[in-house]
N, C-alpha and C. Protein backbone atom coordinates (compact mmCIF):
# COMPACT_ATOMS: atom_id res chain seq x y z
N UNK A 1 0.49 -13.00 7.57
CA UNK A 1 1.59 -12.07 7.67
C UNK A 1 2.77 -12.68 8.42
N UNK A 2 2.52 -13.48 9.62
CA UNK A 2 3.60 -14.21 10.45
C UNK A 2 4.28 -14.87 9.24
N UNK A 3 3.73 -16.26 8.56
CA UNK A 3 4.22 -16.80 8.12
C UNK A 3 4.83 -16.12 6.76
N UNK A 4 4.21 -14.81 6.15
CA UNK A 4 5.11 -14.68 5.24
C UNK A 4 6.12 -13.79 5.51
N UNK A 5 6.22 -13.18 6.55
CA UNK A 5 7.42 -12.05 7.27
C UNK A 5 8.62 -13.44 7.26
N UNK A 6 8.01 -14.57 8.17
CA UNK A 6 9.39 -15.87 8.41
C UNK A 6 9.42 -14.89 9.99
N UNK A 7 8.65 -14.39 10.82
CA UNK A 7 9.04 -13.95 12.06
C UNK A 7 7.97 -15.41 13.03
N UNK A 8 8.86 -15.24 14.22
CA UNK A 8 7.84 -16.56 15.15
C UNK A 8 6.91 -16.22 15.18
N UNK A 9 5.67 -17.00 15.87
CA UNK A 9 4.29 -16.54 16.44
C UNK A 9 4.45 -15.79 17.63
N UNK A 10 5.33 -15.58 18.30
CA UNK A 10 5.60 -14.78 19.33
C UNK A 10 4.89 -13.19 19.09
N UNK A 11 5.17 -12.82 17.58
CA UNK A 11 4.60 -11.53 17.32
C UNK A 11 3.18 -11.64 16.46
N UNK A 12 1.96 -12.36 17.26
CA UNK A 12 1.12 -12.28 16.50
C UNK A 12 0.64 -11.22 16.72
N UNK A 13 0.07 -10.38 18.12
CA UNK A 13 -0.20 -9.57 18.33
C UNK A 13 -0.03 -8.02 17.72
N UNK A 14 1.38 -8.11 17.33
CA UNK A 14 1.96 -6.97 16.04
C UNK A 14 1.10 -7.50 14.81
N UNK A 15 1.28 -8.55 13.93
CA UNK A 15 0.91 -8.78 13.33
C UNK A 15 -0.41 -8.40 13.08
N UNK A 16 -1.65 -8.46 14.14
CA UNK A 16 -2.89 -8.46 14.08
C UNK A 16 -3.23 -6.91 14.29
N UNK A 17 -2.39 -6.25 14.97
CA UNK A 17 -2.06 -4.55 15.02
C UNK A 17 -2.12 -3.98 13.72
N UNK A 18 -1.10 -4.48 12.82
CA UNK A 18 -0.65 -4.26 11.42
C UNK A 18 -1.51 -4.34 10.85
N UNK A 19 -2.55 -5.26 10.52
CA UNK A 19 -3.38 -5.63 9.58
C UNK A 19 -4.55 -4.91 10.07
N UNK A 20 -4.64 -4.50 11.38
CA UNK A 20 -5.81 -3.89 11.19
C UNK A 20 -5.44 -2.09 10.88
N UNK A 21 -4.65 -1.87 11.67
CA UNK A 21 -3.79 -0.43 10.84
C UNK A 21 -3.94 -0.32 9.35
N UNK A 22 -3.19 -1.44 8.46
CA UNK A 22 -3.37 -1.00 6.92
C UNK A 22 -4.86 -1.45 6.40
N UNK A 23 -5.60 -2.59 7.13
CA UNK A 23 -6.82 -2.90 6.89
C UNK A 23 -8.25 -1.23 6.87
N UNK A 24 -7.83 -0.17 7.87
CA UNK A 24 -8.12 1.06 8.33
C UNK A 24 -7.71 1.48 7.09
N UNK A 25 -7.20 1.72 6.21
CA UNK A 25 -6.36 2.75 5.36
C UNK A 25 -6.82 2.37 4.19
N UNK A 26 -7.48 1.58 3.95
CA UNK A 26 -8.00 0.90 2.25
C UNK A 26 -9.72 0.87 2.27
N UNK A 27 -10.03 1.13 1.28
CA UNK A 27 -11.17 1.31 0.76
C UNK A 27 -12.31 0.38 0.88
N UNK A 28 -13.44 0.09 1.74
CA UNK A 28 -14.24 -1.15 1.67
C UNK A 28 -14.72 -1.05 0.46
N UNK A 29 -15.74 -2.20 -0.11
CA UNK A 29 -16.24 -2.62 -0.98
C UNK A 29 -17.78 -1.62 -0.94
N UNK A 30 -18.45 -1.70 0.07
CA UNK A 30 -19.62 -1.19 0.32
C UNK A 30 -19.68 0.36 0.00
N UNK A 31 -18.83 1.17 0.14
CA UNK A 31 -18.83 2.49 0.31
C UNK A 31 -17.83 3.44 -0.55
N UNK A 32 -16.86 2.39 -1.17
CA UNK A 32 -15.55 2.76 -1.75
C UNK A 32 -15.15 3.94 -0.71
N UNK A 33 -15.07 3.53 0.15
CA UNK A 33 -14.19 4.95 1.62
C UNK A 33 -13.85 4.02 2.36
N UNK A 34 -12.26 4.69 2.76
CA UNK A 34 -11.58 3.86 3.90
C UNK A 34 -12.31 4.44 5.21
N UNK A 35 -12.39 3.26 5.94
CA UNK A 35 -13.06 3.14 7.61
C UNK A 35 -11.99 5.12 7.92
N UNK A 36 -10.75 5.54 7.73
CA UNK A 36 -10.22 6.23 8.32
C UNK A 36 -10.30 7.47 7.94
N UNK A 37 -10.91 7.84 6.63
CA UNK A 37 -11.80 8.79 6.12
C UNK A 37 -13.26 9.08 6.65
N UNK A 38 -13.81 7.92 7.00
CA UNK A 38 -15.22 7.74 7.51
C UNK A 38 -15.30 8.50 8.82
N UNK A 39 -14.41 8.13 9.59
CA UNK A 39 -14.04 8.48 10.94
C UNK A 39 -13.57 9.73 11.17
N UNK A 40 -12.49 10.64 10.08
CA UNK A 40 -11.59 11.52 10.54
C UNK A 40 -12.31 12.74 9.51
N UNK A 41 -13.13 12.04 8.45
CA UNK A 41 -13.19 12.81 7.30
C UNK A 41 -12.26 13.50 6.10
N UNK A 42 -11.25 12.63 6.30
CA UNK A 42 -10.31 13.00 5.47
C UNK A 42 -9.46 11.68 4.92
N UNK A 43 -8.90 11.66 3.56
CA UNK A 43 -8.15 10.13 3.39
C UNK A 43 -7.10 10.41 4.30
N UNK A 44 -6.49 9.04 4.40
CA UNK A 44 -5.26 8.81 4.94
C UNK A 44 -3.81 8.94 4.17
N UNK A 45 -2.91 9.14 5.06
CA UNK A 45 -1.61 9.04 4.54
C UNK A 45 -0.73 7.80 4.29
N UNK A 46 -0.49 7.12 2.96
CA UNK A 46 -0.64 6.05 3.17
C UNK A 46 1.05 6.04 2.83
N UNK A 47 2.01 6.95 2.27
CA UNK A 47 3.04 6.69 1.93
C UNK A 47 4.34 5.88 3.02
N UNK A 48 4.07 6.33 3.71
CA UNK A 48 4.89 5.68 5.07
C UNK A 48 4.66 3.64 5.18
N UNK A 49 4.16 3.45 4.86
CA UNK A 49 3.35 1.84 4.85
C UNK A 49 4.45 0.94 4.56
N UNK A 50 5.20 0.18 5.52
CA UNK A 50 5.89 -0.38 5.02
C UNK A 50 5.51 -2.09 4.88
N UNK A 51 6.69 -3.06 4.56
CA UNK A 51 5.82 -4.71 4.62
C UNK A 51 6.11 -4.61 6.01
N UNK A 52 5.51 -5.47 6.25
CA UNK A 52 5.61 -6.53 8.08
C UNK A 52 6.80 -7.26 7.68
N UNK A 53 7.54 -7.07 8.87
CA UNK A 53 8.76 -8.11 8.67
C UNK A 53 9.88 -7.83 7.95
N UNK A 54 10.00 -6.46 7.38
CA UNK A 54 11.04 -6.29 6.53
C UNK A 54 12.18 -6.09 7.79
N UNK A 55 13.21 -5.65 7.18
CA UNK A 55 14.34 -5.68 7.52
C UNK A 55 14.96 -4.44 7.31
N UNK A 56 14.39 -2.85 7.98
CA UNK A 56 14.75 -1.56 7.64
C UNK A 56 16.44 -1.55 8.31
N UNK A 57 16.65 -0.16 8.44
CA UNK A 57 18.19 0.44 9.37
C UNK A 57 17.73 1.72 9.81
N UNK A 58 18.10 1.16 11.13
CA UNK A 58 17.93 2.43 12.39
C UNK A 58 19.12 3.29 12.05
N UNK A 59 19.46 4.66 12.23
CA UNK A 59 20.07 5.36 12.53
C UNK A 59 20.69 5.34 14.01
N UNK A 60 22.23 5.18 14.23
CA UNK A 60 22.53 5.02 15.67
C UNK A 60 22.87 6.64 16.01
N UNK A 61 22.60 7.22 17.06
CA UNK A 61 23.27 8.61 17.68
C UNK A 61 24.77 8.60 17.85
N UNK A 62 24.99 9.78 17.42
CA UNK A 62 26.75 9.56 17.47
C UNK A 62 27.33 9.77 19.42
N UNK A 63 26.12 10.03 20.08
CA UNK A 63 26.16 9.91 21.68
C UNK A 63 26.25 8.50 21.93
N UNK A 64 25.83 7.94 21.21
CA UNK A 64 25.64 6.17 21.58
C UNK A 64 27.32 4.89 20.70
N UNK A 65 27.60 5.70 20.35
CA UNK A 65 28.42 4.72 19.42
C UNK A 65 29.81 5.47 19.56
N UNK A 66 30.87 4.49 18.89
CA UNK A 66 32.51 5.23 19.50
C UNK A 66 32.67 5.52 17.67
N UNK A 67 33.38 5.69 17.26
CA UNK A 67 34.31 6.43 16.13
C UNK A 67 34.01 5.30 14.91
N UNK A 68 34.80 4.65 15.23
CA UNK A 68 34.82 2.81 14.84
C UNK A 68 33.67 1.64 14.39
N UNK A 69 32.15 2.57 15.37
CA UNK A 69 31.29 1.46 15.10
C UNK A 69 29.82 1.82 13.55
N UNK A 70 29.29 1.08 13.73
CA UNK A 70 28.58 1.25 12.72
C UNK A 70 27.70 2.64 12.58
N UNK A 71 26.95 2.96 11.57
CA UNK A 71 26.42 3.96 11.94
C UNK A 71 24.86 3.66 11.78
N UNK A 72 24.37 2.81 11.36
CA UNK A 72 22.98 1.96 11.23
C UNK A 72 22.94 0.76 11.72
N UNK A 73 21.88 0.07 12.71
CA UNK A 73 21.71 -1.13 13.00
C UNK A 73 20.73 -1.21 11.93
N UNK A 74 20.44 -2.86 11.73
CA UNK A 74 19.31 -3.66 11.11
C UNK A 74 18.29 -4.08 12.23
N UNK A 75 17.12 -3.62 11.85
CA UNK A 75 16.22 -4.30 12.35
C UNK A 75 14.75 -5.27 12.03
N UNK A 76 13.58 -5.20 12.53
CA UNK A 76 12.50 -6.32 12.18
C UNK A 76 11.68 -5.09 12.48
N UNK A 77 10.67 -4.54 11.19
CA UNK A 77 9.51 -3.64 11.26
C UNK A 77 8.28 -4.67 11.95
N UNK A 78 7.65 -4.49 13.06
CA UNK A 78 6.83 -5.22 13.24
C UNK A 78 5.19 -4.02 13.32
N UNK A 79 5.57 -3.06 12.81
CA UNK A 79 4.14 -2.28 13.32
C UNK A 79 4.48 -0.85 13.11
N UNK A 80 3.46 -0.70 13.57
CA UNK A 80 3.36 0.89 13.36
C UNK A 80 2.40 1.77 14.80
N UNK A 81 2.65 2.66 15.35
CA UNK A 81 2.33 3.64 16.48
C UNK A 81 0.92 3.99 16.27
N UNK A 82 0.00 3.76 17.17
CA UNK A 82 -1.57 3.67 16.98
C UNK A 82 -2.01 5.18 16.66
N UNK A 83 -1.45 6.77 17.11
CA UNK A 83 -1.68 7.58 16.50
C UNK A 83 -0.92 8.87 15.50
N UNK A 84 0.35 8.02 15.46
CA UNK A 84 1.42 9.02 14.74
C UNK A 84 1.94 7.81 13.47
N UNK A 85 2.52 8.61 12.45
CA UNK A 85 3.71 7.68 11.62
C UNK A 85 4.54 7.65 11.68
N UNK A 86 4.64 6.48 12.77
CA UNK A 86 5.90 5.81 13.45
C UNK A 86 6.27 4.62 13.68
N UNK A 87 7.24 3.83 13.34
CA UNK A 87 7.35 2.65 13.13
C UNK A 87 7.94 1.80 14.55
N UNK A 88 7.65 0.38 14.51
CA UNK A 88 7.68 -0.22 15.74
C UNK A 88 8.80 -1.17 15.29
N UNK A 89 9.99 -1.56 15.95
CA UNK A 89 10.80 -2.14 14.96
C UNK A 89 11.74 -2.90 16.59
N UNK A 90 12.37 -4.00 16.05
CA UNK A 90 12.68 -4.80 17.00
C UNK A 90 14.47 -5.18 16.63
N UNK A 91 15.41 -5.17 17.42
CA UNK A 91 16.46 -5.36 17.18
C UNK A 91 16.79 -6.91 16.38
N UNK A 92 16.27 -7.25 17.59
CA UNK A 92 16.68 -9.01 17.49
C UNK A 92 15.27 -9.41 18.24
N UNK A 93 15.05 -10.77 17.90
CA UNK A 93 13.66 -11.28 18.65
C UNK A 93 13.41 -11.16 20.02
N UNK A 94 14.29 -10.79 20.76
CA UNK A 94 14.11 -10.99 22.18
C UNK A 94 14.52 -9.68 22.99
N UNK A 95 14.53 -8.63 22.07
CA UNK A 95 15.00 -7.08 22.52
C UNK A 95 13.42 -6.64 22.91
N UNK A 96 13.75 -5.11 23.09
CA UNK A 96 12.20 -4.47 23.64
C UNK A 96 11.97 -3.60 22.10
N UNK A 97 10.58 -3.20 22.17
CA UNK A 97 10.56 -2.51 21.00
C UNK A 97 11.36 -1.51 20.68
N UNK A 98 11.33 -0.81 19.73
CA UNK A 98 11.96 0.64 19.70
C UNK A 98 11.06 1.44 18.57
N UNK A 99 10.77 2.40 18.95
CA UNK A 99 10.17 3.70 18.19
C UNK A 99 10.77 4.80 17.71
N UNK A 100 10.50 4.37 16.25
CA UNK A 100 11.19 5.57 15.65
C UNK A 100 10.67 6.49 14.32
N UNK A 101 10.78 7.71 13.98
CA UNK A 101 9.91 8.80 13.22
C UNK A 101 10.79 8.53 11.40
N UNK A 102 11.75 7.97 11.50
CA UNK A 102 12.32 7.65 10.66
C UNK A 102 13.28 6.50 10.17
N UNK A 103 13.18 5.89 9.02
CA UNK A 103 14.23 4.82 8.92
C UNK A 103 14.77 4.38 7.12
N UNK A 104 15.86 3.87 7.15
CA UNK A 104 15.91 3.62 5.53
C UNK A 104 15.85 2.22 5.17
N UNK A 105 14.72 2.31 4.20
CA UNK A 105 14.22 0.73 3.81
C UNK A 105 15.41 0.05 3.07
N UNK A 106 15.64 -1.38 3.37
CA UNK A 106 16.60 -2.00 2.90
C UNK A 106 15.33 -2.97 2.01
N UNK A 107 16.30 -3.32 0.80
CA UNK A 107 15.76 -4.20 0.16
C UNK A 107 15.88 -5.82 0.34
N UNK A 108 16.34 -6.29 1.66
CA UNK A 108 16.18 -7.41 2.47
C UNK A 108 14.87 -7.96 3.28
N UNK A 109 14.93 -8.94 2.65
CA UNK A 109 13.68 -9.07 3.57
C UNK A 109 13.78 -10.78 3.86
N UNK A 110 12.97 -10.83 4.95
CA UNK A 110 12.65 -12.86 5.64
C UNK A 110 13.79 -13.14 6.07
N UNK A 111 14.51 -12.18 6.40
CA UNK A 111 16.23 -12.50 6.59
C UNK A 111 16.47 -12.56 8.40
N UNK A 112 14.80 -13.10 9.20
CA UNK A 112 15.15 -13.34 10.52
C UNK A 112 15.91 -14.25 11.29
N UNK A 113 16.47 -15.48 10.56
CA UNK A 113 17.17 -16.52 11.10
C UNK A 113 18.14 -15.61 11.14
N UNK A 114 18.95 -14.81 10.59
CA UNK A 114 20.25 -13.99 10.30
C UNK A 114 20.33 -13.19 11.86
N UNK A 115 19.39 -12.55 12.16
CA UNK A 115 18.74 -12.30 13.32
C UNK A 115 18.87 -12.86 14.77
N UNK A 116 18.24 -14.12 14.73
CA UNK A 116 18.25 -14.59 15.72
C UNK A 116 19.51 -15.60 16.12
N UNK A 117 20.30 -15.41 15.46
CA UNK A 117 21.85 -15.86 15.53
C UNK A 117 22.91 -14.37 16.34
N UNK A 118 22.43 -13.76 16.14
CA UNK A 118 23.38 -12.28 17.01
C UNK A 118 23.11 -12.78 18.81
C-alpha cells in the first residue's frame, strides 16, 4: 500500500491500520463471512472505503478562512477511525492528523511530491 499510495514509510503504521480495517470487512475463504459480521453479527458498511493515499478535499469553515480564500484544501487519506466512518487524512506530510465525517473524492491520486513541496 506504501509503495503504491507513492506516500514515505513514515506512514506505515496507517498503512498497516488500513489493511487490517478493509482486511475486517471482506469475506475469508473458510467461512465466506467477514471477521466483522462474525464479531458484530451483522455485515459491514462498506460504501465509505476509500484507496490509501488518495488525494480527497476537506471542506474549510467559513470561521477559518477570509472571503478570498479557498473553500477546500487537498489532502492525503491515510486511514480510517477504529470505531466510526471517519476518515484520517493529512494536510501535507509533516502536519498532525485531521478527522473528518465527510469529504469529496478527487480523482487524483500518487500526487504526494505535489504535496510535499507546499
Amino acid at each position: 500500500m506504501i509503495i503504491q499510495s507513492g506516500l514515505p514509510k513514515l506512514f506505515w503504521a496507517e498503512a498497516i491500520n488500513t489493511a487490517a480495517y478493509t482486511r475486517n470487512c471482506l469475506p475469508t475463504k473458510a467461512t465466506s463471512v467477514t471477521p466483522h459480521e462474525r464479531w458484530f453479527g451483522y455485515k459491514p458498511n462498506i460504501s465509505h472505503i476509500r484507496v490509501f493515499g488518495c488525494l480527497p478535499y476537506r471542506h474549510i469553515p467559513e470561521q477559518l478562512k477570509s472571503k478570498l480564500d479557498s473553500k477546500a484544501e487537498n489532502m492525503v487519506l491515510v486511514g480510517y477511525a477504529s470505531q466510526s466512518k471517519v476518515y484520517q487524512l493529512h494536510y501535507n506530510l509533516n502536519s498532525k492528523k485531521v478527522v473528518i465525517r465527510w469529504m469529496l473524492h478527487s480523482t487524483k491520486q500518487n500526487l504526494v511530491l505535489e504535496l510535499q513541496t507546499k
